[in-house]
N, C-alpha and C. Protein backbone atom coordinates (compact mmCIF):
# COMPACT_ATOMS: atom_id res chain seq x y z
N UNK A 1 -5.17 -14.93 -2.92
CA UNK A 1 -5.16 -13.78 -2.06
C UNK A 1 -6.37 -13.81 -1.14
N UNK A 2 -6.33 -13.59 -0.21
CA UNK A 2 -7.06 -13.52 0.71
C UNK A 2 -8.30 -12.49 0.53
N UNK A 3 -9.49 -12.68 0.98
CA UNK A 3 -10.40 -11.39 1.30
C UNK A 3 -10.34 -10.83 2.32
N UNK A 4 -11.00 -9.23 2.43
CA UNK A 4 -11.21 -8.71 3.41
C UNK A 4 -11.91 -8.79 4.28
N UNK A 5 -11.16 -8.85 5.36
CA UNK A 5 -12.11 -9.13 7.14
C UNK A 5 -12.52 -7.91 7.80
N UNK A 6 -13.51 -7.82 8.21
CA UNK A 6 -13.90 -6.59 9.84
C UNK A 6 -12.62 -7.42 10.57
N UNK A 7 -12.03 -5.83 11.77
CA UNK A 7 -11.29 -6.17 12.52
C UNK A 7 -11.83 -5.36 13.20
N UNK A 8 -12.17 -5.87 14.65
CA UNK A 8 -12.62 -5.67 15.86
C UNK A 8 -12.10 -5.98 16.68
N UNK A 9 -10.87 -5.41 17.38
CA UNK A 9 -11.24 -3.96 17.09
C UNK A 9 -10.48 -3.45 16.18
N UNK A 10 -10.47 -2.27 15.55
CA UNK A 10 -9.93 -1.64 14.32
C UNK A 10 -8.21 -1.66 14.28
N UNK A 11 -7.81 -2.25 13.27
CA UNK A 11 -6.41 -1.91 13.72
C UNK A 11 -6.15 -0.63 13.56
N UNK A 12 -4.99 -0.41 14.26
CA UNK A 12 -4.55 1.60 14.44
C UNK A 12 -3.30 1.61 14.02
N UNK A 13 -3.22 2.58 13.26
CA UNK A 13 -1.44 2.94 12.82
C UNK A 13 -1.47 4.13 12.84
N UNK A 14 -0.22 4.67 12.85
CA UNK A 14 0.05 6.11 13.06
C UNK A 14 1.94 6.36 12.51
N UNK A 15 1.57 7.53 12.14
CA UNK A 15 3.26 8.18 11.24
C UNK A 15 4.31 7.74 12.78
N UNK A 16 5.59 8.27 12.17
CA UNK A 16 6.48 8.40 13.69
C UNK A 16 6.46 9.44 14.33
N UNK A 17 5.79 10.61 14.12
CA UNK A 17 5.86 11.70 14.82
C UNK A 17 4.60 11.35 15.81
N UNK A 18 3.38 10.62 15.11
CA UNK A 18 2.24 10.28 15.43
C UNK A 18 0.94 11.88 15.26
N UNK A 19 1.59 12.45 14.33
CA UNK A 19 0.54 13.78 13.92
C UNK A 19 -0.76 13.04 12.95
N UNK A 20 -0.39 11.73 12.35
CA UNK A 20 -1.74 10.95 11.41
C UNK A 20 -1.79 9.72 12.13
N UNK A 21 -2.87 9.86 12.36
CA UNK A 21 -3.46 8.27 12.85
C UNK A 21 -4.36 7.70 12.06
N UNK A 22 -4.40 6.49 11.96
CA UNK A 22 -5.36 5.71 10.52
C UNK A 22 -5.83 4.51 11.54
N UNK A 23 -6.95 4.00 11.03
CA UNK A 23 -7.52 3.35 11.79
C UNK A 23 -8.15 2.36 10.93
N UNK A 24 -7.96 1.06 10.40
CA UNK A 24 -8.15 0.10 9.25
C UNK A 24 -9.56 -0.66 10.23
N UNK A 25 -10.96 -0.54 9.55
CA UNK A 25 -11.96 -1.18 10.29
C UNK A 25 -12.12 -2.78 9.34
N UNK A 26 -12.05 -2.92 8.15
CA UNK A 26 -11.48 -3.51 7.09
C UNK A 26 -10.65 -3.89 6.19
N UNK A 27 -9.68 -4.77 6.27
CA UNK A 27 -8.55 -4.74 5.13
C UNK A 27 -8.57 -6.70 4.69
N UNK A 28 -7.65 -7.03 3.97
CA UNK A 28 -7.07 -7.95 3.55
C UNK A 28 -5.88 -8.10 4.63
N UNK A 29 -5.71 -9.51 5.28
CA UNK A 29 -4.89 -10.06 5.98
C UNK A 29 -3.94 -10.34 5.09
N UNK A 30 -3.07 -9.70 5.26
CA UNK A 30 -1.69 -9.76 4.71
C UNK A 30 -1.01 -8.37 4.10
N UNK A 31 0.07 -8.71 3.88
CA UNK A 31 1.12 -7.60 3.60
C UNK A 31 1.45 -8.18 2.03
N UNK A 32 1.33 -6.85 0.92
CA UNK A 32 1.54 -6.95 -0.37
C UNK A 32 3.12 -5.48 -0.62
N UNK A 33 3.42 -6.42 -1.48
CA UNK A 33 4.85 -5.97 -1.77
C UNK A 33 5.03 -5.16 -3.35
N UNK A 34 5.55 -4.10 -3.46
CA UNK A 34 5.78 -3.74 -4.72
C UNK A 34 7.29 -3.41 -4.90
N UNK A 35 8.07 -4.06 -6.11
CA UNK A 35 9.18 -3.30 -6.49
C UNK A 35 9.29 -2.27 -7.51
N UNK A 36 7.75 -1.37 -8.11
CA UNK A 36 8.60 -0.76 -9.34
C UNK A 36 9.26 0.43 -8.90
N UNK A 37 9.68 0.57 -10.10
CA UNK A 37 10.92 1.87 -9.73
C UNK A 37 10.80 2.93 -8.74
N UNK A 38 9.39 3.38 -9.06
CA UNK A 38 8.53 4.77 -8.36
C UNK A 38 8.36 4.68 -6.78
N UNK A 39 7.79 3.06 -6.72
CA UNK A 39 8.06 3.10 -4.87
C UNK A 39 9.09 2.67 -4.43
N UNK A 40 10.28 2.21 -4.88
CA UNK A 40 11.62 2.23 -4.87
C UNK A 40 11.97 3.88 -4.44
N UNK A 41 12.06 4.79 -5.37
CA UNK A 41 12.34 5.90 -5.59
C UNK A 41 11.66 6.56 -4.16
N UNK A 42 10.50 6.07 -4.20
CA UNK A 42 9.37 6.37 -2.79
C UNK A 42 9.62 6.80 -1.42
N UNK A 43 9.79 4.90 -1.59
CA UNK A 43 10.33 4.59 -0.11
C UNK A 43 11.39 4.03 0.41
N UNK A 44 12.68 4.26 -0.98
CA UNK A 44 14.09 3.61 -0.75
C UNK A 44 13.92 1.95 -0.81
N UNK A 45 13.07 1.68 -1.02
CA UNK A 45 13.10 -0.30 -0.94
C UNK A 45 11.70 -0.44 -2.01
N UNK A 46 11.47 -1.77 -1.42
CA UNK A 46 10.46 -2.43 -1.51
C UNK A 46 9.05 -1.59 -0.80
N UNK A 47 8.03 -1.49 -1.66
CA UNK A 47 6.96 -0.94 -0.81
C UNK A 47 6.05 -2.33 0.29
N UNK A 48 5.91 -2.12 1.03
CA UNK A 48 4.95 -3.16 1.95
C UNK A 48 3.90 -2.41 2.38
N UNK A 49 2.71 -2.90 2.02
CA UNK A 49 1.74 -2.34 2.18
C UNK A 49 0.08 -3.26 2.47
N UNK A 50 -0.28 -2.47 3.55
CA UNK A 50 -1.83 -3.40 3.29
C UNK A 50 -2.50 -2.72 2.14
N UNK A 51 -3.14 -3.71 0.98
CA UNK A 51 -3.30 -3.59 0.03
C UNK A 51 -5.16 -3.39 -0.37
N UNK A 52 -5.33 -2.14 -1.11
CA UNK A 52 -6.28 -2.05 -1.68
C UNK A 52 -8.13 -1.77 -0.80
N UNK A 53 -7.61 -0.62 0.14
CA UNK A 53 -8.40 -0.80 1.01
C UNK A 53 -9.11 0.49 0.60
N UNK A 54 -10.94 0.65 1.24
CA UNK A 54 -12.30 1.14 0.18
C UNK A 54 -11.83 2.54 1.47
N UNK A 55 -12.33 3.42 0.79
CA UNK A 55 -12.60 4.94 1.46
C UNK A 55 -13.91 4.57 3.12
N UNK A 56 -14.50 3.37 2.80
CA UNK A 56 -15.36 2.98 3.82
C UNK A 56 -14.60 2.41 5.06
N UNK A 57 -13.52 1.95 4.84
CA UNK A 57 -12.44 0.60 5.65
C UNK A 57 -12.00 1.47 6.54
N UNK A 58 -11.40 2.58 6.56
CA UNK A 58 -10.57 3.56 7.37
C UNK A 58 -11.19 4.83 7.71
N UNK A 59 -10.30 5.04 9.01
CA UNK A 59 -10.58 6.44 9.24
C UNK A 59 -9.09 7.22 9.67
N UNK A 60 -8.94 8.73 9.54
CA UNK A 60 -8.40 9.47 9.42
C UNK A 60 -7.94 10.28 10.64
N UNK A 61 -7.50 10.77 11.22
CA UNK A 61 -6.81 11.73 12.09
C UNK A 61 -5.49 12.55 11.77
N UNK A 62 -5.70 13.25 11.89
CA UNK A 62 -4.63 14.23 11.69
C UNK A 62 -4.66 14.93 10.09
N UNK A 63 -5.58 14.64 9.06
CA UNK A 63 -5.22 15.70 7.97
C UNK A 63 -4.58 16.46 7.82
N UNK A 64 -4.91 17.36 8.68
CA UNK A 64 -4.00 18.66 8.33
C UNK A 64 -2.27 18.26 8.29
N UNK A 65 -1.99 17.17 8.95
CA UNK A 65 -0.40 16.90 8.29
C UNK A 65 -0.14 16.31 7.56
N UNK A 66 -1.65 16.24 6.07
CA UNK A 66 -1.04 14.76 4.99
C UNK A 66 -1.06 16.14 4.07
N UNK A 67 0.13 15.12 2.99
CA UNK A 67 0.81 16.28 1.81
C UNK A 67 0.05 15.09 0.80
N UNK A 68 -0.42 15.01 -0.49
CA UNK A 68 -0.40 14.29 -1.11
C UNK A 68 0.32 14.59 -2.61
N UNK A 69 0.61 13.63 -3.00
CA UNK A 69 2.42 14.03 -4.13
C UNK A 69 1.03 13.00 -5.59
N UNK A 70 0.81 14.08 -6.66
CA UNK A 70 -0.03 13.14 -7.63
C UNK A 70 1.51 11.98 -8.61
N UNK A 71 1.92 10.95 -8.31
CA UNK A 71 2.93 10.06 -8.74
C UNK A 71 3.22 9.90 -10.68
N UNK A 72 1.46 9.96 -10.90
CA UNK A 72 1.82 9.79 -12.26
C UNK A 72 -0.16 9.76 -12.24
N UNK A 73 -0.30 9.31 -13.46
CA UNK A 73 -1.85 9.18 -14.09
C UNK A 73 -2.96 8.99 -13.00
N UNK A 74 -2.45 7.42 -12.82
CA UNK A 74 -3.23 6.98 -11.49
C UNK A 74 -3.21 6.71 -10.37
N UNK A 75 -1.92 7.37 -10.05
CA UNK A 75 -1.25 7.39 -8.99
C UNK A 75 -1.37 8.36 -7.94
N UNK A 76 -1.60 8.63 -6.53
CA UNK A 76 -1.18 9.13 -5.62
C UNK A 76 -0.87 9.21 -4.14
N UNK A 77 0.60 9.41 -3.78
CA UNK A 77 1.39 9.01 -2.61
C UNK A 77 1.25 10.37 -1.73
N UNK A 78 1.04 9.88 -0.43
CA UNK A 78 0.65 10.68 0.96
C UNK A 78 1.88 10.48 1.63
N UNK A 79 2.23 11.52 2.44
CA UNK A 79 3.35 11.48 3.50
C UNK A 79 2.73 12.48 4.45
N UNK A 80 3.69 12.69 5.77
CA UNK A 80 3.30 13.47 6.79
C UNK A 80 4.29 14.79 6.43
N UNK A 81 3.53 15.96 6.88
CA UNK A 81 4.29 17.39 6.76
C UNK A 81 5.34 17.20 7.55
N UNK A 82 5.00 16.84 8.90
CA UNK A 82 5.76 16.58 10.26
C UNK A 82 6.75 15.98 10.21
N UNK A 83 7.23 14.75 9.81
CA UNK A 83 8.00 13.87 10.31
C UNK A 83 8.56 13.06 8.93
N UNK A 84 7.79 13.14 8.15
CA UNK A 84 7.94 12.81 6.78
C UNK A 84 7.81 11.08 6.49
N UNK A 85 6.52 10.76 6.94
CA UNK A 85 6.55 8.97 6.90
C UNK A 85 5.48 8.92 5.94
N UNK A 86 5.97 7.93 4.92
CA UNK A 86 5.17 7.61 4.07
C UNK A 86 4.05 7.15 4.74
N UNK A 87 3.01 7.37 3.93
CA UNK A 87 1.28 7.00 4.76
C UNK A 87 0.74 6.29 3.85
N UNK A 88 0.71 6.57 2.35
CA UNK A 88 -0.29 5.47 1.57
C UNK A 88 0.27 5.88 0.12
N UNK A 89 -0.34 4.75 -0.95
CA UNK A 89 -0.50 4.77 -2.38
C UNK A 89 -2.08 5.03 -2.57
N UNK A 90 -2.64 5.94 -3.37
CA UNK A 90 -3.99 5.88 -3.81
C UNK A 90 -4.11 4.99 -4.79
N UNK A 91 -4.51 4.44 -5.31
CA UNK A 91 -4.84 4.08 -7.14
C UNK A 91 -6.02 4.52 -7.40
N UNK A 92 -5.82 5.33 -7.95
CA UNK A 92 -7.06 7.04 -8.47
C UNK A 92 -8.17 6.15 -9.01
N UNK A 93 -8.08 5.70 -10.11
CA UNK A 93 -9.04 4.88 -10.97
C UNK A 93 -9.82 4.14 -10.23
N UNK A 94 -9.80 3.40 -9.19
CA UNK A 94 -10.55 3.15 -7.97
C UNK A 94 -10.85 3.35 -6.93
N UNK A 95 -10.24 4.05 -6.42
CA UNK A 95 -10.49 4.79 -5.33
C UNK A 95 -9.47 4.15 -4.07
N UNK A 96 -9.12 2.97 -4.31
CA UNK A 96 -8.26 2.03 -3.28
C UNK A 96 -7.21 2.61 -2.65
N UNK A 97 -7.34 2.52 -1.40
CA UNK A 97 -5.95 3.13 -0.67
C UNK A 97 -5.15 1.85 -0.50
N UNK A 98 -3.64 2.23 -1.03
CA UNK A 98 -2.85 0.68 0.09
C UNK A 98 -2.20 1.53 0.81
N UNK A 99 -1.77 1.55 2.35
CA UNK A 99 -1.35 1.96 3.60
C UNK A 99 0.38 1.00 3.84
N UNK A 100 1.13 1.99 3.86
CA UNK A 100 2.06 1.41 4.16
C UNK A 100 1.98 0.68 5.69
N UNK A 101 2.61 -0.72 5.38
CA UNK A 101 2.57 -1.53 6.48
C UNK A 101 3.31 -1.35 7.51
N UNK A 102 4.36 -1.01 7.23
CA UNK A 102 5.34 0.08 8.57
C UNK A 102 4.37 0.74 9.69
N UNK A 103 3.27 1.64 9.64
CA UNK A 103 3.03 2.19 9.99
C UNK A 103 1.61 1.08 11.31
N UNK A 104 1.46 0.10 11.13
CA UNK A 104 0.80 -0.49 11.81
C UNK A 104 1.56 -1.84 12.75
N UNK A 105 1.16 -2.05 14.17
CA UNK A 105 1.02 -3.17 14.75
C UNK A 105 0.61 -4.17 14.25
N UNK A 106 1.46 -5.39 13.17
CA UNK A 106 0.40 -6.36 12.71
C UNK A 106 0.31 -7.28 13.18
N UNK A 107 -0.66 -8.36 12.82
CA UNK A 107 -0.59 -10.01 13.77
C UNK A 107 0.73 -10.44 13.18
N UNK A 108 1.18 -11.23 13.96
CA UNK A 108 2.30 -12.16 13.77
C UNK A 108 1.95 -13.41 12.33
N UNK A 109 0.90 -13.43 12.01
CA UNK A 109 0.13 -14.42 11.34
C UNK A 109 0.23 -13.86 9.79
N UNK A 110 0.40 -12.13 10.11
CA UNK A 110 -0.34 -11.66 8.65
C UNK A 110 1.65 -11.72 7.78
N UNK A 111 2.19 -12.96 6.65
CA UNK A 111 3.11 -12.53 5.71
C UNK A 111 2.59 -11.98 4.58
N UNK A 112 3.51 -12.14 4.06
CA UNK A 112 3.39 -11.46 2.23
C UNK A 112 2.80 -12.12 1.76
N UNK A 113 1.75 -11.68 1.11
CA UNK A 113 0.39 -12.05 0.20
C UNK A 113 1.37 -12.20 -0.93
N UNK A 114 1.39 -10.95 -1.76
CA UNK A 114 1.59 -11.14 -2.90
C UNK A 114 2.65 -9.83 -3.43
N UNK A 115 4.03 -9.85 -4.68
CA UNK A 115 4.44 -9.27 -4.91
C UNK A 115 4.31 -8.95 -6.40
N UNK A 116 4.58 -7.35 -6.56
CA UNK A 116 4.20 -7.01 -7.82
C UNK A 116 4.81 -6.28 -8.08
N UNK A 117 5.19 -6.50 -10.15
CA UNK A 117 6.06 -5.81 -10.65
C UNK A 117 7.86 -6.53 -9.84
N UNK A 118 7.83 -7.51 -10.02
CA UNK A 118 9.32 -8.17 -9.99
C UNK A 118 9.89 -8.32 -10.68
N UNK A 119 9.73 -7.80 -12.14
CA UNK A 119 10.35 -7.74 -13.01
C UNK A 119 11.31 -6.45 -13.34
N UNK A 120 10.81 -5.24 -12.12
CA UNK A 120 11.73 -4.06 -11.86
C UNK A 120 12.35 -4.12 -10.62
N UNK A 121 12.41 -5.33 -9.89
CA UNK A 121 13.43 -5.74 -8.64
C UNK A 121 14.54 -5.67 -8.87
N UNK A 122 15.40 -5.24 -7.67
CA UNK A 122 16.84 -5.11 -7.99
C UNK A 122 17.39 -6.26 -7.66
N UNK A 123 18.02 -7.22 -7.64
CA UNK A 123 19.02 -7.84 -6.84
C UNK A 123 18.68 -8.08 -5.42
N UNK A 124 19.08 -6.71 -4.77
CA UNK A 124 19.32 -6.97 -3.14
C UNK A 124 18.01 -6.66 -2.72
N UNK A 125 17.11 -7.01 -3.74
CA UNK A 125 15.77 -7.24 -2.82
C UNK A 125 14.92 -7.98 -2.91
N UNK A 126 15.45 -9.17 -3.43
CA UNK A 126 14.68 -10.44 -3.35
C UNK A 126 14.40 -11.16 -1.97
N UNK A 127 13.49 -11.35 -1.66
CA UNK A 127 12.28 -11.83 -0.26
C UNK A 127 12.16 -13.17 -0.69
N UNK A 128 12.45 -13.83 0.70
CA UNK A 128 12.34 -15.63 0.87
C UNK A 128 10.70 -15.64 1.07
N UNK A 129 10.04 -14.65 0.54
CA UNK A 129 8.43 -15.14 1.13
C UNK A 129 8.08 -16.28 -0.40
N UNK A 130 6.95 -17.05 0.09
CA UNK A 130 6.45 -17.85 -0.81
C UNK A 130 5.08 -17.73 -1.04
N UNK A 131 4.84 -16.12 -2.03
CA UNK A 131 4.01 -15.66 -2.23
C UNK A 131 3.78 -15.64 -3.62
N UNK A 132 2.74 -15.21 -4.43
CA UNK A 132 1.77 -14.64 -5.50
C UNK A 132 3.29 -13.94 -6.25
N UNK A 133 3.68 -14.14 -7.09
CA UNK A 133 4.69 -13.16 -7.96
C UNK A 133 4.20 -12.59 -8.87
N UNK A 134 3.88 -11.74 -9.50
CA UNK A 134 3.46 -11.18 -10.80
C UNK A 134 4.47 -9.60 -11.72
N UNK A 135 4.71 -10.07 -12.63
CA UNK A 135 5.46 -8.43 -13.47
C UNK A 135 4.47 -7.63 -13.71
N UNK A 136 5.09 -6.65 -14.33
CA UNK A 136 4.37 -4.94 -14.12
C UNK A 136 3.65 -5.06 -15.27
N UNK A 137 3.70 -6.66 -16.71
CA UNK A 137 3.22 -6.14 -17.64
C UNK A 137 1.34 -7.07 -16.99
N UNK A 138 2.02 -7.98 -16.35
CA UNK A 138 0.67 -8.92 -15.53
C UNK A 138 -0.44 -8.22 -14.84
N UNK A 139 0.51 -7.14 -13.87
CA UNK A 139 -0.18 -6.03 -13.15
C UNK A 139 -1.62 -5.24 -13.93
N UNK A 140 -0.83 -4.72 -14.98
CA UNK A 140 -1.77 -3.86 -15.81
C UNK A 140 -2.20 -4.59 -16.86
N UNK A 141 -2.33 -5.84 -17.15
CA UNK A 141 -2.98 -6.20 -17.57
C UNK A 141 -4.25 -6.74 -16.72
N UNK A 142 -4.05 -6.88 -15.67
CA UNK A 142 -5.35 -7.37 -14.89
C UNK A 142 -5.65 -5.84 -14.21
N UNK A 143 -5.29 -5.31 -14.45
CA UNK A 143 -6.12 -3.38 -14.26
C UNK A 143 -6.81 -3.45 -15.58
N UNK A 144 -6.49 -3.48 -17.17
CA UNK A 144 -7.04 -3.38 -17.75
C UNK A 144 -8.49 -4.30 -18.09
N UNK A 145 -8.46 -5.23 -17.51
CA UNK A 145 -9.34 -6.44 -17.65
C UNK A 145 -10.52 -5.74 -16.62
N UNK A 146 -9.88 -5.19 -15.41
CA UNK A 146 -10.90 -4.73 -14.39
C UNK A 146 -11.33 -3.45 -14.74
N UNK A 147 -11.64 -2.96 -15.97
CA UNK A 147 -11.77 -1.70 -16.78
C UNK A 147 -10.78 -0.52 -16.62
N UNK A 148 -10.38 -0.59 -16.04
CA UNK A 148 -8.80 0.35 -16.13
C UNK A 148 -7.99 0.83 -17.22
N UNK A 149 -8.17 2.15 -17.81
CA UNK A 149 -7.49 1.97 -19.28
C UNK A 149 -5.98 3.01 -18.49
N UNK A 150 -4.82 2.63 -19.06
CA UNK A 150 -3.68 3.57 -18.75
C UNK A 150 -3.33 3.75 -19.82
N UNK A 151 -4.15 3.82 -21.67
CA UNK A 151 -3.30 4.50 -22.68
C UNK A 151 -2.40 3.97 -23.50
């Protein structure tokens, strides 16, 4: 997996109504994929997302139209009041935002890093990318290793 780069200039994304604008000054080049059930349930598919980015990396516009939905323990998912576009996953226990990738202009350069939790994939959503695969029990086990307890 790649590390995180400064991007200069910042990449910019924004909902479809365009009431939240996000502004990534730092991320990981590439797009990370999740199938479990919850962002299934989420976002109707596969989640794509730039992955795991610090409260320092971004900036914010528009608050007043983010709803945030607490998902489960360590979980929490943002959408717009307005228009209703998914905006991000938190993972509480660290503070990490991942930003749905929909919502940004990306390089042509940046594919799928890495997918997680393919062991709750359906069928009709298996991806020709030739990326990082890992299951949901791999996932949390390398949360737990990174001190992460889920119980």
């Amino acid at each position: 997996m790649a590390d995180p780069v400064t991007l200069d200039p910042p990449l910019k994304g924004q909902c479809l109504c365009g009431a939240v604008t996000i502004r990534l000054a730092r991320v990981k080049p590439g797009v990370d994929v999740c199938h479990c059930d919850m962002c299934r349930q989420w976002s109707g598919g596969p989640f794509f997302s730039l992955h795991g980015v610090t409260e320092a990396d971004y900036t914010l516009e528009g608050e007043g139209a983010v709803r945030s939905y607490r998902s489960s323990e360590w979980a929490e998912r943002a959408s717009c009041t307005e228009c209703g576009s998914n905006l991000w996953y938190r993972f509480v226990p660290a503070g990490t935002v991942s930003f749905t990738a929909g919502l940004f202009d990306l390089p042509a350069d940046w594919g799928i890093d890495e997918e997680i939790f393919v062991d709750e994939m359906p069928p009709y959503a298996e991806l020709a990318a030739d990326s990082t695969r890992k299951t949901g029990a791999e996932v949390m086990a390398e949360a737990k290793e990174g001190g992460y307890d889920f119980g």
